[in-house]
Protein backbone atom coordinates (compact mmCIF):
# COMPACT_ATOMS: atom_id res chain seq x y z
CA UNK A 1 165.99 82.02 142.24
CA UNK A 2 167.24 85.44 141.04
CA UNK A 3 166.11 85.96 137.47
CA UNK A 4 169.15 86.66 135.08
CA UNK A 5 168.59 88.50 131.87
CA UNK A 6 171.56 88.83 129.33
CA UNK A 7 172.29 91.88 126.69
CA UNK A 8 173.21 91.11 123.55
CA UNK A 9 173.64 93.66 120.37
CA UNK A 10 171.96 92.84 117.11
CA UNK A 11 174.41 90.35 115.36
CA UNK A 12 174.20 88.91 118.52
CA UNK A 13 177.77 89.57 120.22
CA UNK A 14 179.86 92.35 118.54
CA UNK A 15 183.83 92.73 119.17
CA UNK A 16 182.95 96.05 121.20
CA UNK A 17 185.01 98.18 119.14
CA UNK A 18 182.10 100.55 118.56
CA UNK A 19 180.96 100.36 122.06
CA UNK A 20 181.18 103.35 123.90
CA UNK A 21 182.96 102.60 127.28
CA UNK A 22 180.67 105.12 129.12
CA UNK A 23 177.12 106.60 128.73
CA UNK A 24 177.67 110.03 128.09
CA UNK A 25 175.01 111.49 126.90
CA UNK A 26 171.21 110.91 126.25
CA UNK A 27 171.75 109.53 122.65
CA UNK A 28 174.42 106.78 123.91
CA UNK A 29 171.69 106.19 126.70
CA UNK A 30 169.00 105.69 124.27
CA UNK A 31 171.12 103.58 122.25
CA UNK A 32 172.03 101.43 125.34
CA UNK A 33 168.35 101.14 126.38
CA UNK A 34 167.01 100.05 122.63
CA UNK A 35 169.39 96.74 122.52
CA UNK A 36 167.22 93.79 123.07
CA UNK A 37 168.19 91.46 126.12
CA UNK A 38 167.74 88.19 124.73
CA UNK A 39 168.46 84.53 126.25
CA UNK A 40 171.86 83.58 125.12
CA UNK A 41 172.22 80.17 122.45
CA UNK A 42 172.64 76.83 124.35
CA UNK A 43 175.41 76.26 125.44
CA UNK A 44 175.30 72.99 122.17
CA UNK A 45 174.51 75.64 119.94
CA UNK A 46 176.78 75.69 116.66
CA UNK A 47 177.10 79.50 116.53
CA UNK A 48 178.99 79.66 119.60
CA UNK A 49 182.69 79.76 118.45
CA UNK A 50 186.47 80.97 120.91
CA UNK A 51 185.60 84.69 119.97
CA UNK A 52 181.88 84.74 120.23
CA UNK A 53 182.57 82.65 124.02
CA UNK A 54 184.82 85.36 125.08
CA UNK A 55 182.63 88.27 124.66
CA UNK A 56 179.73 86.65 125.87
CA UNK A 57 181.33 86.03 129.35
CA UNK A 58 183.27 89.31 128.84
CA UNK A 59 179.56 90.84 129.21
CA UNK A 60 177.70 88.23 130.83
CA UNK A 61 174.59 88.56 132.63
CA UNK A 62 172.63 91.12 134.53
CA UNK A 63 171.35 89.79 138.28
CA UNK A 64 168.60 90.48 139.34
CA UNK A 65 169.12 90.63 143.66
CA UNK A 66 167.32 91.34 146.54
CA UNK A 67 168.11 94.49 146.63
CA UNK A 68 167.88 95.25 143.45
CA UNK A 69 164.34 94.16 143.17
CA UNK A 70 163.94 96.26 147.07
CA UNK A 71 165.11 99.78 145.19
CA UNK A 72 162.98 99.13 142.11
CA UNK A 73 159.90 98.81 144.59
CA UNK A 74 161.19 101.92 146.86
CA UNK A 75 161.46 103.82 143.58
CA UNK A 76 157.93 102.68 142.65
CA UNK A 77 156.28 104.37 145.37
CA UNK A 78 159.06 107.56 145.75
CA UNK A 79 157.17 108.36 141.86
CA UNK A 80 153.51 107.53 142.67
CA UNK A 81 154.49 109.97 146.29
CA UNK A 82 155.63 112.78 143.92
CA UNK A 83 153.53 112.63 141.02
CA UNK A 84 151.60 115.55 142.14
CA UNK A 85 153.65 117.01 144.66
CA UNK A 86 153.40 120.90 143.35
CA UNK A 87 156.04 122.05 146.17
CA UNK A 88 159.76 121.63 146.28
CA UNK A 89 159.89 119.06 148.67
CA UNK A 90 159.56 116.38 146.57
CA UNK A 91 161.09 113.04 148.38
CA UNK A 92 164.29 111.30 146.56
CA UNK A 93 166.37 108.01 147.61
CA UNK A 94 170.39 107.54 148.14
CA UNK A 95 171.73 104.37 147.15
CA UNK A 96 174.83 103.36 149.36
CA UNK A 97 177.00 100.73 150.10
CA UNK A 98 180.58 99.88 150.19
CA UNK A 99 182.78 100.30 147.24
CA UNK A 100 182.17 97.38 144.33
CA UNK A 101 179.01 96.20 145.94
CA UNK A 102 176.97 97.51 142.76
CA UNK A 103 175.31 100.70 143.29
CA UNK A 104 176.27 102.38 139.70
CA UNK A 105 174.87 99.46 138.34
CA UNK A 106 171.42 99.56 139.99
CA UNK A 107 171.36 103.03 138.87
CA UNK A 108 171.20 101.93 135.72
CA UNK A 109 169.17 99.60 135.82
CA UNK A 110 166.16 101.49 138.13
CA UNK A 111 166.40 103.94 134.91
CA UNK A 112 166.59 101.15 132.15
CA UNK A 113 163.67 99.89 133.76
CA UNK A 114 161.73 103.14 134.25
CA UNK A 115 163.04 104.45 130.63
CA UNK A 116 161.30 101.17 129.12
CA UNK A 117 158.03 101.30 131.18
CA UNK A 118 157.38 105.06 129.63
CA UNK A 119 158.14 104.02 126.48
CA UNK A 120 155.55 101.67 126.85
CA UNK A 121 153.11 103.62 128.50
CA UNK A 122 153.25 106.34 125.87
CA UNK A 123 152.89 105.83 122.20
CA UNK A 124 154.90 108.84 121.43
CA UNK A 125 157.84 109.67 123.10
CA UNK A 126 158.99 112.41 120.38
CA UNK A 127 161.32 114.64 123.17
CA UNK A 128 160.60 112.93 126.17
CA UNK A 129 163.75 112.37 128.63
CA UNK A 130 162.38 110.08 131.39
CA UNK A 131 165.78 110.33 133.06
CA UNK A 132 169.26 111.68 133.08
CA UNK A 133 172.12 110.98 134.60
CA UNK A 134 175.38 112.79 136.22
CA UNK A 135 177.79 112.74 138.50
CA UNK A 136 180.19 114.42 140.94
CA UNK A 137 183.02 115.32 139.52
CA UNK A 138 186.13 114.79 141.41
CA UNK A 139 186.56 118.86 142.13
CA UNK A 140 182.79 118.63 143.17
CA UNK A 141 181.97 122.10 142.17
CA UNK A 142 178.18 123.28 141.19
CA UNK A 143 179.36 124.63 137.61
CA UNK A 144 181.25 120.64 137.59
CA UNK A 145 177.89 119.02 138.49
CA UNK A 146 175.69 121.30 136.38
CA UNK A 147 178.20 120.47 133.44
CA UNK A 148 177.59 117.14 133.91
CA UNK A 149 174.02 116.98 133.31
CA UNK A 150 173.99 119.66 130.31
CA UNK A 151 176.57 116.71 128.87
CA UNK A 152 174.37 114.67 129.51
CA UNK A 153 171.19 116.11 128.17
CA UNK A 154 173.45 117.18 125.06
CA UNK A 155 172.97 121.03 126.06
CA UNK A 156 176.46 123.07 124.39
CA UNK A 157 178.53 124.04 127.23
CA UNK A 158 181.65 126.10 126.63
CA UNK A 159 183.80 127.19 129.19
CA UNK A 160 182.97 131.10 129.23
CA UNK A 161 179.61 130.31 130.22
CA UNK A 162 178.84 131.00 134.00
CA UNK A 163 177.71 128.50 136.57
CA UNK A 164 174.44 130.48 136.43
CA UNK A 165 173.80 130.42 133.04
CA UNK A 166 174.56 126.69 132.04
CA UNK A 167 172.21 125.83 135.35
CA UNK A 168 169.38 127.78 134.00
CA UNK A 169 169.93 125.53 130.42
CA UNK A 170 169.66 122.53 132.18
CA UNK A 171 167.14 123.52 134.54
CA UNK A 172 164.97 124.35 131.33
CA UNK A 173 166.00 121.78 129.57
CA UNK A 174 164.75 118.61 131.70
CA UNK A 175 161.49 120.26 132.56
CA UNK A 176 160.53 121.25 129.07
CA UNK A 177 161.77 117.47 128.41
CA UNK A 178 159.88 116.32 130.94
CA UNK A 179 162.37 114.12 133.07
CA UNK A 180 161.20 112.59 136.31
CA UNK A 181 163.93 110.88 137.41
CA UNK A 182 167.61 112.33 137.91
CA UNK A 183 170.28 110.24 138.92
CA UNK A 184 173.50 111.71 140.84
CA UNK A 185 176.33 108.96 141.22
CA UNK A 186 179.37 109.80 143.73
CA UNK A 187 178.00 111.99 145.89
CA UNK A 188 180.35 111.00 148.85
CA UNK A 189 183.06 112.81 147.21
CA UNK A 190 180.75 115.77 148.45
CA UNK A 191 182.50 117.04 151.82
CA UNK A 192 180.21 119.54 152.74
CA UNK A 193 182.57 120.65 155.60
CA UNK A 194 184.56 122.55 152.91
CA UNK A 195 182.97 125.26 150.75
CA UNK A 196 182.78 123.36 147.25
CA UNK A 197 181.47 120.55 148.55
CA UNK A 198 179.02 122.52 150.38
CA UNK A 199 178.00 124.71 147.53
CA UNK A 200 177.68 121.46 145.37
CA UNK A 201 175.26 120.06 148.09
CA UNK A 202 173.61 123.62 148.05
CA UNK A 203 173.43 122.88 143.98
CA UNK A 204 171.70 119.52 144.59
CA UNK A 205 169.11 120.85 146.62
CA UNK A 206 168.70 123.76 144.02
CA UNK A 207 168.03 121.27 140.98
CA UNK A 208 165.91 119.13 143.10
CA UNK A 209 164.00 122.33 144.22
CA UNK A 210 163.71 123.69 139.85
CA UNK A 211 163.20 120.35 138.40
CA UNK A 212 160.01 118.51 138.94
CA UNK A 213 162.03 115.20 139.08
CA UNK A 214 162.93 112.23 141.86
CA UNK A 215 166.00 112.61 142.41
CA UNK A 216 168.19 109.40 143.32
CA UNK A 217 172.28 109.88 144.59
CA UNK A 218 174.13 107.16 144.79
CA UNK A 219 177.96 106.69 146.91
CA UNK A 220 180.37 104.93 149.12
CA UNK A 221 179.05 104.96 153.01
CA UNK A 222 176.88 107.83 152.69
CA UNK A 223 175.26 107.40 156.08
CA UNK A 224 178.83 108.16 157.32
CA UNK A 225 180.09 110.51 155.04
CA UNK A 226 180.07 114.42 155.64
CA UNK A 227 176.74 114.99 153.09
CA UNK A 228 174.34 114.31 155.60
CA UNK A 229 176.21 116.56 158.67
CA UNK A 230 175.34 120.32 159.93
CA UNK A 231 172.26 121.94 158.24
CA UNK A 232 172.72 121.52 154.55
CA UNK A 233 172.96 117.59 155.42
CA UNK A 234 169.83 118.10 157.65
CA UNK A 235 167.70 119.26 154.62
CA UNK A 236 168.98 116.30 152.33
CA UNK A 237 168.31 113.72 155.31
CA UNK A 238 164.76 115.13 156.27
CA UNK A 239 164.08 114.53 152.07
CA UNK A 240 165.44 111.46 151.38
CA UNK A 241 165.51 107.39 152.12
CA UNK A 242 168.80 105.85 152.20
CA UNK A 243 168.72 102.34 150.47
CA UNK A 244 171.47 100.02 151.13
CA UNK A 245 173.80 97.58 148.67
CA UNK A 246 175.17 95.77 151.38
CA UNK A 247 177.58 92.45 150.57
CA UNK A 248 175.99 89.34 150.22
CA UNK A 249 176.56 87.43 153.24
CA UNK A 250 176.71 83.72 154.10
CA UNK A 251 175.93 82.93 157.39
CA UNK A 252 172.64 82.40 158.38
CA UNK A 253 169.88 79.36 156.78
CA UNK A 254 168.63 82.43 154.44
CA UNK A 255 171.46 83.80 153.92
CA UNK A 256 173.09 80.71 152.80
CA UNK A 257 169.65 79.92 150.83
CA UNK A 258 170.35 83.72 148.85
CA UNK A 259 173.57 83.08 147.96
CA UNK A 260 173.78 79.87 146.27
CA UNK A 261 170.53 80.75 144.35
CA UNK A 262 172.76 83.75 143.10
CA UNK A 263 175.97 80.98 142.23
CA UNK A 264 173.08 79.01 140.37
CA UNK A 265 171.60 81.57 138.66
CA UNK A 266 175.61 82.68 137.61
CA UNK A 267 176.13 78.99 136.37
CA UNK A 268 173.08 78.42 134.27
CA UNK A 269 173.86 81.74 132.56
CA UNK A 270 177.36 80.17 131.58
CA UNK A 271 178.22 78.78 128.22
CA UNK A 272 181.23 76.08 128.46
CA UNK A 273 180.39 73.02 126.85
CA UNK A 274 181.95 70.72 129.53
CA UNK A 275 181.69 72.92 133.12
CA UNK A 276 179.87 70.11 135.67
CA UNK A 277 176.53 71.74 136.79
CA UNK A 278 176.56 72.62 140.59
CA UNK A 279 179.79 73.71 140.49
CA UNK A 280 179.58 77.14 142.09
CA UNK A 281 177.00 76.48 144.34
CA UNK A 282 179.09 73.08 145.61
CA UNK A 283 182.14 75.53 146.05
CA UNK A 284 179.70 78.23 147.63
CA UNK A 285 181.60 78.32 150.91
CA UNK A 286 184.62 78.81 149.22
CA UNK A 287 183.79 81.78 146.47
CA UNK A 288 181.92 83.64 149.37
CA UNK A 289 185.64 83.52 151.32
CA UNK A 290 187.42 84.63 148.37
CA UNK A 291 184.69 87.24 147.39
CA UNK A 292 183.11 88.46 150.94
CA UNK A 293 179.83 88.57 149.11
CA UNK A 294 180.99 91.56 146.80
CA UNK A 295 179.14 91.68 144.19
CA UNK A 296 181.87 93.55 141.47
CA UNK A 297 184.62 90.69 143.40
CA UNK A 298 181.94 87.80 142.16
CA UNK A 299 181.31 89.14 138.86
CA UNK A 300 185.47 89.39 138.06
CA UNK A 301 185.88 86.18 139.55
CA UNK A 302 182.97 83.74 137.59
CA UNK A 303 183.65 85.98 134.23
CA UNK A 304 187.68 85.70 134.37
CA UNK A 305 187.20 81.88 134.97
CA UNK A 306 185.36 81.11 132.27
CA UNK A 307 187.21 83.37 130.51
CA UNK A 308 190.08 81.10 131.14
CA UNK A 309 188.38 78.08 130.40
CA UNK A 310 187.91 79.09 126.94
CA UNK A 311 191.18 80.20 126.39
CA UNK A 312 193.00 76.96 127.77
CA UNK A 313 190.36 74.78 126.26
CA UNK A 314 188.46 73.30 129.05
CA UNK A 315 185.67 74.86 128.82
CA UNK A 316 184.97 74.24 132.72
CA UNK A 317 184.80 76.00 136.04
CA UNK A 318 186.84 74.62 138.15
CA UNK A 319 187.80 75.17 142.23
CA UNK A 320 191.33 75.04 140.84
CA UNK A 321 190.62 77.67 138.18
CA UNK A 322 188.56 79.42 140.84
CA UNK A 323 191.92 79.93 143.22
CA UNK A 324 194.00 81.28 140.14
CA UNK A 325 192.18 84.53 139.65
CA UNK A 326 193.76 87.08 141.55
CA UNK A 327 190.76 89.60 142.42
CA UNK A 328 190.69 93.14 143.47
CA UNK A 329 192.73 94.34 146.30
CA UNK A 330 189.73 94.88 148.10
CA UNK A 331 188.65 91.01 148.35
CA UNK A 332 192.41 89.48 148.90
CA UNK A 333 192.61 91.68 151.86
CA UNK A 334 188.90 90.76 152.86
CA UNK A 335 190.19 87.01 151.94
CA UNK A 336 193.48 87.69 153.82
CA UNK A 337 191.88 88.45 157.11
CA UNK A 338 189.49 85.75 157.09
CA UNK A 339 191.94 83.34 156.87
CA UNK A 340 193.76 84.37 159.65
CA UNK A 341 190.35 84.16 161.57
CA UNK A 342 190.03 80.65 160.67
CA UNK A 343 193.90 79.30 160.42
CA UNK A 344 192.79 75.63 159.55
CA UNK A 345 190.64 77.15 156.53
């Protein structure tokens, strides 16, 4: 069974309107880190009221999968390898997969879970930053990436400043805060066959080679994108592992097995007073078809549903309100085809 946990603020589900809608910087991180993941009331509970049942499943719960549990253990050993690695080539991990199949949210989650272990593990933590986070921004230049991470880390960037001189601040920064791990999300929008992307990729290497931190990069298809081509690629390739989100699929004994204990673990983290346990895994065949084992197409489809069930009054998962969610482009195309493969589907 994959474990679910559930976040909930303080007053136990808050209308949002004070939540940022991204982690910017280390304070929102922090902030984001420090609220308690609690089990949600029973579903009989009195507290639970229309508004309170809408942000709940709004939110909902964070799985715990295969893989996720695989890239927590790879980044285990990738920090006991480096702890005393006193060169540059310290070793680093790339998270890929195809778009929506959750590799933003493992990175989060590998440094929610290494942020809480140090806080643990050290009584003090007065100007510690375990991690930070950036990513590639869309014109994928070294100054773009390097701004990024002084966001991040909260360093005052203004736009006269030189490429140089704001990646000497961060530099400085994260080792005289001490952060071991540095996350880089998007880096498939680095084509290192033109000369941004290439002197981004030539900026990568150069904070991994400053900063005595793991690094872990995280985008669509890496393995097939241009980051790991000619010789800058080489150098990335011969440093790091290459974990992959793949879709859940459905086929074999175990596969089957994995998939409905993720549809059970979904339905006992739902609150509606009259859904019929064994729902979702009973219609297993079915959500896999209209979801192709995506895990961002599973999550919109379980959380609009029940969504909908509170809002009509049911207050039940049904196969019929299961087939009125229209889902990403992505899965009706996936959904589309498979159909067609199988006409008396």
């Amino acid at each position: 069974m994959a474990s679910v946990t559930v976040t909930a603020s303080g007053d136990f589900f808050d209308d949002g309107a004070s939540t940022p809608s991204a982690i910017t910087n280390y304070l929102l991180w922090q902030t984001d880190v420090s609220r308690p993941r609690v089990t949600a009331p029973p579903v009989e509970d009195p507290s639970w009221t229309p508004k309170t049942l809408l942000e709940y499943h709004s939110e909902f719960v964070t799985l715990r999968t295969r893989p996720m549990e695989q890239a927590l253990a790879q980044l285990k050993w990738t920090l006991l390898v480096n702890n005393r690695q006193r060169g540059t080539a310290r070793r680093g991990l790339i998270v890929s997969g195809p778009p929506g199949a959750g590799k933003s949210t493992m990175l989060m989650e590998l440094g929610r879970s290494f942020e809480l272990s140090e806080r643990r593990r050290l009584a003090r933590h007065d100007g510690y930053m375990p991690v930070a986070f950036g990513a590639i921004p869309p014109s994928s230049t070294p100054k773009g990436l390097v701004k990024e991470l002084a966001r991040f880390a909260c360093i005052p960037v203004h736009d006269r400043m030189t490429e140089t001189t704001i990646t000497d601040a961060v530099c400085h920064v994260l080792c005289e805060r001490r952060t071991r791990l540095v996350f880089i999300d998007d880096v498939h929008l680095l084509n290192t066959r033109t000369r941004p992307g290439a002197d981004t990729s030539d900026q990568v290497k150069t904070l991994a080679e400053r900063v005595p931190a793991t690094f872990v990069l995280a985008g669509v298809d890496v393995e097939k994108s241009p980051l790991l081509t000619g010789p800058r690629g080489a150098q990335l390739a011969a440093r790091f592992k290459i974990l992959r989100t793949p879709p859940l699929l459905n086929g074999t004994a175990e596969q089957k097995a994995a998939w409905r204990s993720l549809l059970s673990a979904m339905e006992t983290a739902l609150r509606l007073a009259r859904h019929r346990p064994g729902t979702l895994v009973r219609h297993a065949d079915y959500i896999h078809r209209l979801t192709s084992g995506v895990m961002s197409s599973l999550s919109l489809l379980i959380r609009e549903a029940a969504i909908r069930s509170v809002l009509d009054g049911s207050l039940a998962i049904t196969k019929k309100q299961l087939s009125q969610v229209v889902l990403d482009v992505q899965a009706t195309q996936a959904a589309r085809a498979t159909r067609r493969q199988r006409p008396g589907t």
